[in-house]
Each structure stands twice: as structure tokens, then as C-alpha cells.
Protein backbone atom coordinates (compact mmCIF):
# COMPACT_ATOMS: atom_id res chain seq x y z
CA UNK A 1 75.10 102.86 2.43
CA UNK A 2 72.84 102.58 -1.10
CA UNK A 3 72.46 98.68 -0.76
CA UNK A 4 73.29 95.48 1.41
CA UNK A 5 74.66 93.17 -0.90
CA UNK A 6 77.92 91.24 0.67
CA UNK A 7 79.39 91.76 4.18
CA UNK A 8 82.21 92.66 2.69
CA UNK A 9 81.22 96.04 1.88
CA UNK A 10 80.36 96.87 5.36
CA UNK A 11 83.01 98.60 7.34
CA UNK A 12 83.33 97.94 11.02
CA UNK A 13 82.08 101.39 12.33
CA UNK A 14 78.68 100.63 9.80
CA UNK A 15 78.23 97.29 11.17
CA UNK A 16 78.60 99.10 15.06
CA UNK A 17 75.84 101.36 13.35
CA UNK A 18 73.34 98.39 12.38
CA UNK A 19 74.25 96.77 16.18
CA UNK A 20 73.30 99.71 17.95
CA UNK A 21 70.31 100.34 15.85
CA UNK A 22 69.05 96.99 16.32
CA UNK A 23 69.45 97.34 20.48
CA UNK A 24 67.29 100.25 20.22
CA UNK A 25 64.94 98.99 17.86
CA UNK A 26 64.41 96.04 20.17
CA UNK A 27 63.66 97.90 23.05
CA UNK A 28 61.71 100.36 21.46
CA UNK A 29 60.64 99.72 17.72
CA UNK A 30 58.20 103.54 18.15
CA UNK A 31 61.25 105.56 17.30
CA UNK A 32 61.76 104.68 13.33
CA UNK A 33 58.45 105.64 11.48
CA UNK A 34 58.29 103.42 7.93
CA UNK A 35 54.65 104.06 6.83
CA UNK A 36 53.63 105.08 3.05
CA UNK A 37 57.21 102.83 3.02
CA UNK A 38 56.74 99.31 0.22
CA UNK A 39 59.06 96.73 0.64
CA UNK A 40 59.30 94.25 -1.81
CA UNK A 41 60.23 90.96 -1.34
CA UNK A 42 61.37 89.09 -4.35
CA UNK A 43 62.33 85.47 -3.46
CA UNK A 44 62.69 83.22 -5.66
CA UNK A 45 63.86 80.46 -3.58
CA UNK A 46 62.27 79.12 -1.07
CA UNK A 47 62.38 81.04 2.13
CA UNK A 48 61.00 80.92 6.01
CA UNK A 49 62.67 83.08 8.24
CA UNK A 50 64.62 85.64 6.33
CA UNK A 51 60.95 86.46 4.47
CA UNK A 52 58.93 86.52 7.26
CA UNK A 53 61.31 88.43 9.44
CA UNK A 54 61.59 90.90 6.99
CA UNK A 55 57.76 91.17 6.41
CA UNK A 56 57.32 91.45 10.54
CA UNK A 57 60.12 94.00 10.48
CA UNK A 58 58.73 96.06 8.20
CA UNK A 59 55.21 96.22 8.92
CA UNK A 60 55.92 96.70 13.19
CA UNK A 61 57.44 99.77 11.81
CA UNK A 62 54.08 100.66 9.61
CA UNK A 63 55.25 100.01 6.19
CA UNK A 64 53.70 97.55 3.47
CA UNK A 65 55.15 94.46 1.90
CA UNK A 66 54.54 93.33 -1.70
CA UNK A 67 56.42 90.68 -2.96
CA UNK A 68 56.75 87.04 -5.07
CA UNK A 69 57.46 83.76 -3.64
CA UNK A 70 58.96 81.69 -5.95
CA UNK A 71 58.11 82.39 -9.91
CA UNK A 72 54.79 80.49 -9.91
CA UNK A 73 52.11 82.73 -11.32
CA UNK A 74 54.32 85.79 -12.30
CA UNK A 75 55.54 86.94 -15.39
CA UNK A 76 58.76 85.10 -14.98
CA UNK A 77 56.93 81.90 -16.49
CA UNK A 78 56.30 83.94 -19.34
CA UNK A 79 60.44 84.29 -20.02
CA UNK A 80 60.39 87.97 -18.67
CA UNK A 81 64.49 88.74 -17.48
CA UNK A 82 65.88 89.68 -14.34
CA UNK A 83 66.00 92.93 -15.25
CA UNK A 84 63.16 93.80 -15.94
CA UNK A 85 61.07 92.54 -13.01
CA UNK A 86 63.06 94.59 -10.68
CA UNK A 87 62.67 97.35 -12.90
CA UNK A 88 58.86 96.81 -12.35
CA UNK A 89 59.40 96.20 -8.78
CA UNK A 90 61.35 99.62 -8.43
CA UNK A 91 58.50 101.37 -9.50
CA UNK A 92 56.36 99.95 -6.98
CA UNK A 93 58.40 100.19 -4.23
CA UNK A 94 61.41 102.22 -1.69
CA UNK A 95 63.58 99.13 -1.15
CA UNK A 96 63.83 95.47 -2.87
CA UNK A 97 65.25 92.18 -0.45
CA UNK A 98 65.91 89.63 -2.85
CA UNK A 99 67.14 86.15 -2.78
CA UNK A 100 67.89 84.24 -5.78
CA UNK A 101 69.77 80.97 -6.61
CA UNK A 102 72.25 82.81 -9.15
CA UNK A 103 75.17 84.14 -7.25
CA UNK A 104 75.70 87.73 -8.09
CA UNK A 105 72.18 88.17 -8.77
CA UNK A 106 71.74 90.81 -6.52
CA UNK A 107 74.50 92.82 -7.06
CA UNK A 108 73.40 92.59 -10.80
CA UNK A 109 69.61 94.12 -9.61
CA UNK A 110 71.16 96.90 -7.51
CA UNK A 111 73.23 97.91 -10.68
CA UNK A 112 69.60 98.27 -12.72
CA UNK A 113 67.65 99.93 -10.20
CA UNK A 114 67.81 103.50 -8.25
CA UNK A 115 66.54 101.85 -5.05
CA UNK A 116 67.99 100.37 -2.33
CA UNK A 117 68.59 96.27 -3.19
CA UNK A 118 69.45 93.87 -0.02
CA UNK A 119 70.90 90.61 -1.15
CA UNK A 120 68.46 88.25 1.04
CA UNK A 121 70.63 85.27 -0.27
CA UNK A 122 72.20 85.16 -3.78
CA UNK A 123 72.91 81.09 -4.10
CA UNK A 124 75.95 80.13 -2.39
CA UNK A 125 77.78 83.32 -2.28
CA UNK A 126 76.33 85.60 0.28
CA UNK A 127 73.91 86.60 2.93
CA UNK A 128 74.62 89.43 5.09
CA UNK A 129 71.46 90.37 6.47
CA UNK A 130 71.96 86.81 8.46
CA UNK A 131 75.30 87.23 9.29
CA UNK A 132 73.97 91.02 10.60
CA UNK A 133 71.84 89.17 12.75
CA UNK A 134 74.34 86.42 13.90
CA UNK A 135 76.52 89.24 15.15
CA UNK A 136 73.63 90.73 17.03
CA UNK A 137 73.23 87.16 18.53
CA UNK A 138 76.26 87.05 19.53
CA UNK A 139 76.79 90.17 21.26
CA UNK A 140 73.74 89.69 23.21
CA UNK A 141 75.26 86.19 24.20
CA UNK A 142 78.65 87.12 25.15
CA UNK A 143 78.66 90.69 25.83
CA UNK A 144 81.68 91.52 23.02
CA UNK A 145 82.39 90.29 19.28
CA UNK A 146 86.24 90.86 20.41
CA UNK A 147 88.62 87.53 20.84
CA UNK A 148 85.95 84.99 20.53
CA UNK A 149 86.77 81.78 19.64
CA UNK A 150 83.90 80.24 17.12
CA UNK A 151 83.48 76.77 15.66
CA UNK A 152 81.67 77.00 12.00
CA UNK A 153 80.32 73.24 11.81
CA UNK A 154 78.85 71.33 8.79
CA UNK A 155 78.63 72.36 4.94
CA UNK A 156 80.91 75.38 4.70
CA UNK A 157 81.53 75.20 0.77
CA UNK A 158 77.85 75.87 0.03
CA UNK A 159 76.44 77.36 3.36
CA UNK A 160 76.32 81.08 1.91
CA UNK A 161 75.79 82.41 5.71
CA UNK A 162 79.00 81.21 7.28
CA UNK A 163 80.66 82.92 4.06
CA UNK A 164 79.06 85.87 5.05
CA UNK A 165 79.76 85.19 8.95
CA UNK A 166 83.77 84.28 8.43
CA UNK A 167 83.68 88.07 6.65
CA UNK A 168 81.45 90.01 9.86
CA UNK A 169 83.42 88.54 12.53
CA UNK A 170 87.21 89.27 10.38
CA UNK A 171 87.88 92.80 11.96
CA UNK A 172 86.82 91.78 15.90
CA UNK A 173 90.20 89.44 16.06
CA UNK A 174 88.28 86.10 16.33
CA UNK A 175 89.26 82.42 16.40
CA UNK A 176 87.42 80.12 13.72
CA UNK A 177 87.89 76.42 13.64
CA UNK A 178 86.30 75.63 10.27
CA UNK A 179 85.37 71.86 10.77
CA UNK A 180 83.71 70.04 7.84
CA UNK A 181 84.03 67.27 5.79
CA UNK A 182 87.10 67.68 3.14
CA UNK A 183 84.80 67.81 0.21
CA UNK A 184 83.06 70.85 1.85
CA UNK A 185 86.01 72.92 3.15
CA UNK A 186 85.45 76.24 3.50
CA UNK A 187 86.24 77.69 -0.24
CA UNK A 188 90.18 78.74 -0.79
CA UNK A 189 89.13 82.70 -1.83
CA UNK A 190 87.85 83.22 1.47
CA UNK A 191 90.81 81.26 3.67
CA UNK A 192 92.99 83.42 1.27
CA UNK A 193 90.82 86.61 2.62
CA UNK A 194 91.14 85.50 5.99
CA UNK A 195 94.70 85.43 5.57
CA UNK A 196 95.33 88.34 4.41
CA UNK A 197 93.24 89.77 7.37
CA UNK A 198 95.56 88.18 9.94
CA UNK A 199 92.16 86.10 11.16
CA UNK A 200 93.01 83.25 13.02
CA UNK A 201 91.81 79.84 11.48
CA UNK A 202 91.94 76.11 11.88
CA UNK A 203 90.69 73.27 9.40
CA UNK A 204 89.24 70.42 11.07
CA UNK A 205 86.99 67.48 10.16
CA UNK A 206 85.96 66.56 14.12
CA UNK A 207 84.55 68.04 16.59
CA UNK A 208 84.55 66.63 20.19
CA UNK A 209 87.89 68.10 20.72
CA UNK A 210 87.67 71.64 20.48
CA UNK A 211 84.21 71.99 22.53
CA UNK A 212 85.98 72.69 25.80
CA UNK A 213 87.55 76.05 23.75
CA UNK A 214 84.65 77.16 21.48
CA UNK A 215 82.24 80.28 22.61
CA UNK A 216 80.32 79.88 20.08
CA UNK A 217 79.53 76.64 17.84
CA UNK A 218 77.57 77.75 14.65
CA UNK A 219 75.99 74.70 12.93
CA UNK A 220 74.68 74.26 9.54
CA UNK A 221 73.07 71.74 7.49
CA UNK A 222 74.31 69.98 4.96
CA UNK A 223 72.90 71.95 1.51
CA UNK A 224 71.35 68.56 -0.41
CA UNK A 225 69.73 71.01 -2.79
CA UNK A 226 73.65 72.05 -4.06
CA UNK A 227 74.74 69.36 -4.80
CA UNK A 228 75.00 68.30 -8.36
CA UNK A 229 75.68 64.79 -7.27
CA UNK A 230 73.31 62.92 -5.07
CA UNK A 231 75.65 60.42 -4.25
CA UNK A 232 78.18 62.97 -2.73
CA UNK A 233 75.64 64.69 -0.32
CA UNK A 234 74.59 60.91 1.07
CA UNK A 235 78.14 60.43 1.55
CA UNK A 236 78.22 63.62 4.62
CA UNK A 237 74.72 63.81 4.97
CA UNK A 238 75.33 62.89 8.53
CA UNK A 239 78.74 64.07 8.91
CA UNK A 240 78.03 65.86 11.86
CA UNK A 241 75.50 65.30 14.49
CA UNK A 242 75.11 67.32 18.06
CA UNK A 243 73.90 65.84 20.71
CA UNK A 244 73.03 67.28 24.47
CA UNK A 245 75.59 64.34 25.55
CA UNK A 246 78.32 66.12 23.13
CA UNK A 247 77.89 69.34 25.03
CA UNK A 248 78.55 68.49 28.80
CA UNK A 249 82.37 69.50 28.32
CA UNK A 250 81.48 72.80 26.98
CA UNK A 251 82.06 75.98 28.25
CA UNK A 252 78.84 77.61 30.57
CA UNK A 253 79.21 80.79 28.00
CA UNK A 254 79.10 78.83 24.92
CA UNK A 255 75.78 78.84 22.58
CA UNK A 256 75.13 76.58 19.77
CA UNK A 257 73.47 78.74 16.57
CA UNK A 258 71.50 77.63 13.80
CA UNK A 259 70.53 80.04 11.01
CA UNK A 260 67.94 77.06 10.43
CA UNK A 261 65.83 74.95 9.00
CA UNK A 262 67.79 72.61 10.68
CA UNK A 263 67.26 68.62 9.22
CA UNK A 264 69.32 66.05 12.12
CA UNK A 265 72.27 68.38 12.69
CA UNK A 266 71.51 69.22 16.22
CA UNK A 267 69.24 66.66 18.03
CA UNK A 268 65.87 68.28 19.68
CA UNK A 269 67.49 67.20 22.99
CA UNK A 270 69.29 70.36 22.74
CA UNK A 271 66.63 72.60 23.04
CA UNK A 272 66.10 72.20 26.75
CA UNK A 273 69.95 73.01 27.43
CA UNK A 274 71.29 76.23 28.49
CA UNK A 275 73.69 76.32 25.11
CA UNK A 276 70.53 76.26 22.90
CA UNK A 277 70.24 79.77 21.34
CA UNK A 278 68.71 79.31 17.47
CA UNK A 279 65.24 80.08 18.50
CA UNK A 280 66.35 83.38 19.92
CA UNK A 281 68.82 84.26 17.06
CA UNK A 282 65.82 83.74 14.60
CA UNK A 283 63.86 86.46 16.68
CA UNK A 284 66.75 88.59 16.46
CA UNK A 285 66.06 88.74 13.01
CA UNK A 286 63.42 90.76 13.05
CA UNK A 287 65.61 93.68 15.32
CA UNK A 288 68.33 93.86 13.02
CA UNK A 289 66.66 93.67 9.62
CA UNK A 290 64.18 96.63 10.88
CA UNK A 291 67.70 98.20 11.94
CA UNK A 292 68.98 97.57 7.97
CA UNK A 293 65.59 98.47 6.54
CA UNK A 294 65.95 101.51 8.90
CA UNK A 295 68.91 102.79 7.45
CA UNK A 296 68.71 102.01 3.96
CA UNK A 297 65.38 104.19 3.45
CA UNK A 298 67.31 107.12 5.28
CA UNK A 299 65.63 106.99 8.45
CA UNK A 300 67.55 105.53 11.46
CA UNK A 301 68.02 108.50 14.11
């Protein structure tokens, strides 16, 4: 394992690997030693939780962080490539975790630097750290990944993390009910992957109906910043809206998940219920990315 860059090169018995990892690193971070470890962090989009968990992950294990946020005040301004800032950054650090609004782009860094390169986001394509951490979630929520049944709500043709999630959950025999508006269906090339699989799928543009069945609902917002037309993100802006008062039918197992900033998507009502689970999957973060970071500097025991 040389880099993180799509789910899709994780097998199942690596991703068992990171789960396991993660368990122990959450009861008992002491055991992996990262100091005179650098991490860099190269974002260049905008970026809460995946940063900061990252930074928290690797410094509770004693290594450093370096990093950019955003181009502002680097050398990018100045028209310097792609290239050659992780170039620069490899020589200043053990590991890059990247996000950047060009999908592909981190594939295209790990393929220019001898380091280890985790795709913290690449656009809409991919983001496998989160879907790492989703999986943690929700094995810590329902005590398996096998046979669940999981409803993927909201913007599914940009939201890069339930791209990455539809791939995790593939080889634990799940049930997905994609629901979304039409216009943001999950893309064909990854139905068509899914298919191949012999996952189990459902297209659907409501919701109510299926709450009774669902273990898990994963909710996302709707991605205003990629859309080239304004008009069409107004237009399902509020497509889908959960409410405490939508849950009563559900299931006493089921969560609701978030990988957040959530806008209106799930009302704050929700936080007090017993399905409410996004605050905890965002601390999960920090277990499994240590877990990644872990293994991709050659040190998980």
C-alpha cells in the first residue's frame, strides 16, 4: 500500500487492516510512534474536518504538519505547476494528503513523487479517507458491514464521498437505495460497477418510504459550488430535508450520517435523537486517518 488514492484500490482484507488499526488506535493511540514524521497537507480547497483531523491525527501520534490552505500567498499565484509544488513538498516531508478541485489530481501527484500521496478529495471523483472513516462508523454502529441495508440521500452526482462509500461497502453484500433528484443520479460508471459486483441497488427520488428498512441513512448536501448553472442547484436545493418527525418510523438501529458541513439537509432537531451519529463519525476521523497515516509511513504493528 504506496498511496490512498480511490477506494477502489483497496482490497477487502486491507480495508479489515485500516478497521482494526483504527479500533486499536482509538483505544490506545501510545502504540504507533510518528515523531521526526512531516505530514503535509496541501489543500487547495477549502477544508474543515478532513484537515484538521488529519493535523490532530498526526500530531497525537508526535509527528509535525506543514501544509497550504488554499493558494493564497504560495508560489502557486506566481503560475508554479502541480508538479512541481509536490515535488517541493516531497522534499520536505514522509507523506502528502491532498485535496484539489481537479479530479485525478492526486493520482497525477503520486505518479511525480516517491512518497506516499493520500487523495484528501480530488473534485468530484473520490475521497477514500472519508469513506475509511464512514466504514469505521458504521461498524461501531451496527456491529458488522455485512447485509446492511443503506440509504445514500441528496447530491449523489457530485458528492465525491458517497462515490467513494458505494465502492467501500461493494464487497460486504449491502443494500443501497440511491435516492436523489434525477438530475443528480448517482453517475452511470459507478451503477455499471455496482453491477458488475452483484451489489444490490435501487434508484429513488423519495424518501419517507424506505425509512422503516434503512440501517443506515447517509445524507449529503446539495454541492452549490458544482454546479455550473445556478439556476439548476436552486431548483434541488431543498430537495431533501430530514426532520426528527421523518424519523419516528425508523428502525431503533438505524443512524443518520453526515460527512458534513451540513447547510438545511438534516434539521438541528435531530441532534437530540438517538439516530443522530455525524458528530461521532467526524471524531472517528481522527482514529482511522492515524490508522491510514499509520500504515502508509510503514509503521502500524
Amino acid at each position: 500500500m504506496k498511496h490512498l488514492i480511490s477506494m477502489r484500490d483497496l482490497s477487502a482484507d486491507k480495508t479489515l487492516q485500516l478497521l482494526k488499526l483504527a479500533e486499536r488506535l482509538e483505544k490506545d493511540p501510545s502504540q504507533i510512534d510518528l515523531s521526526r514524521r512531516v505530514m503535509a497537507a496541501m489543500f487547495y480547497e477549502a477544508s474543515t474536518r478532513t484537515r484538521m483531523s488529519f493535523e490532530s491525527a498526526m500530531k497525537r501520534l508526535g509527528g509535525e504538519v506543514i501544509g497550504m490552505v488554499g493558494t493564497s500567498g504560495t508560489s502557486v499565484e506566481k503560475g508554479e505547476t502541480l508538479a512541481d509544488t509536490a515535488k517541493i513538498m516531497a522534499r520536505y516531508s514522509d507523506i502528502i494528503v491532498m485535496r484539489h478541485p481537479m479530479e485525478g489530481a492526486a493520482r497525477y501527484v503520486s505518479e511525480q513523487v516517491d512518497i506516499p500521496v493520500v487523495n484528501a478529495g480530488d473534485g468530484a471523483n473520490q475521497h477514500p479517507t472519508q469513506s475509511l472513516l464512514d466504514l469505521y462508523t458504521i461498524l461501531k454502529s451496527q456491529g458488522t458491514l455485512k447485509g446492511l441495508k443503506l440509504a445514500l440521500v441528496g447530491d449523489l452526482k457530485y458528492g465525491r464521498t458517497v462515490h467513494s462509500l458505494a465502492y467501500a461497502l461493494a464487497p460486504f453484500n449491502p443494500t443501497f437505495y440511491f435516492v436523489s433528484p434525477k438530475s443528480l443520479r448517482m453517475p452511470t460508471h459507478i451503477l455499471s460497477d455496482l453491477t458488475q459486483k452483484g451489489v444490490s441497488f435501487k434508484e429513488k427520488t423519495t424518501i419517507e418510504n424506505i425509512i422503516p428498512d434503512i440501517d443506515i441513512m447517509y445524507v449529503t448536501r446539495i454541492q452549490r459550488e458544482r454546479f455550473p448553472d445556478r439556476e439548476e442547484y436552486e431548483k434541488v436545493k431543498n430537495a431533501y430535508i430530514i426532520t426528527a418527525k421523518l424519523l419516528t418510523k425508523a428502525k431503533d438501529n438505524m443512524k443518520v450520517l453526515h460527512p458534513l458541513p451540513r447547510v438545511n439537509e438534516i434539521t438541528t432537531d435531530v441532534d437530540s435523537t438517538k439516530y443522530a451519529y455525524y458528530f461521532d463519525q467526524a471524531e472517528n476521523g481522527v482514529y482511522m486517518r492515524q490508522a491510514i497515516l499509520a500504515t502508509l509511513l510503514g509503521e502500524a504493528k
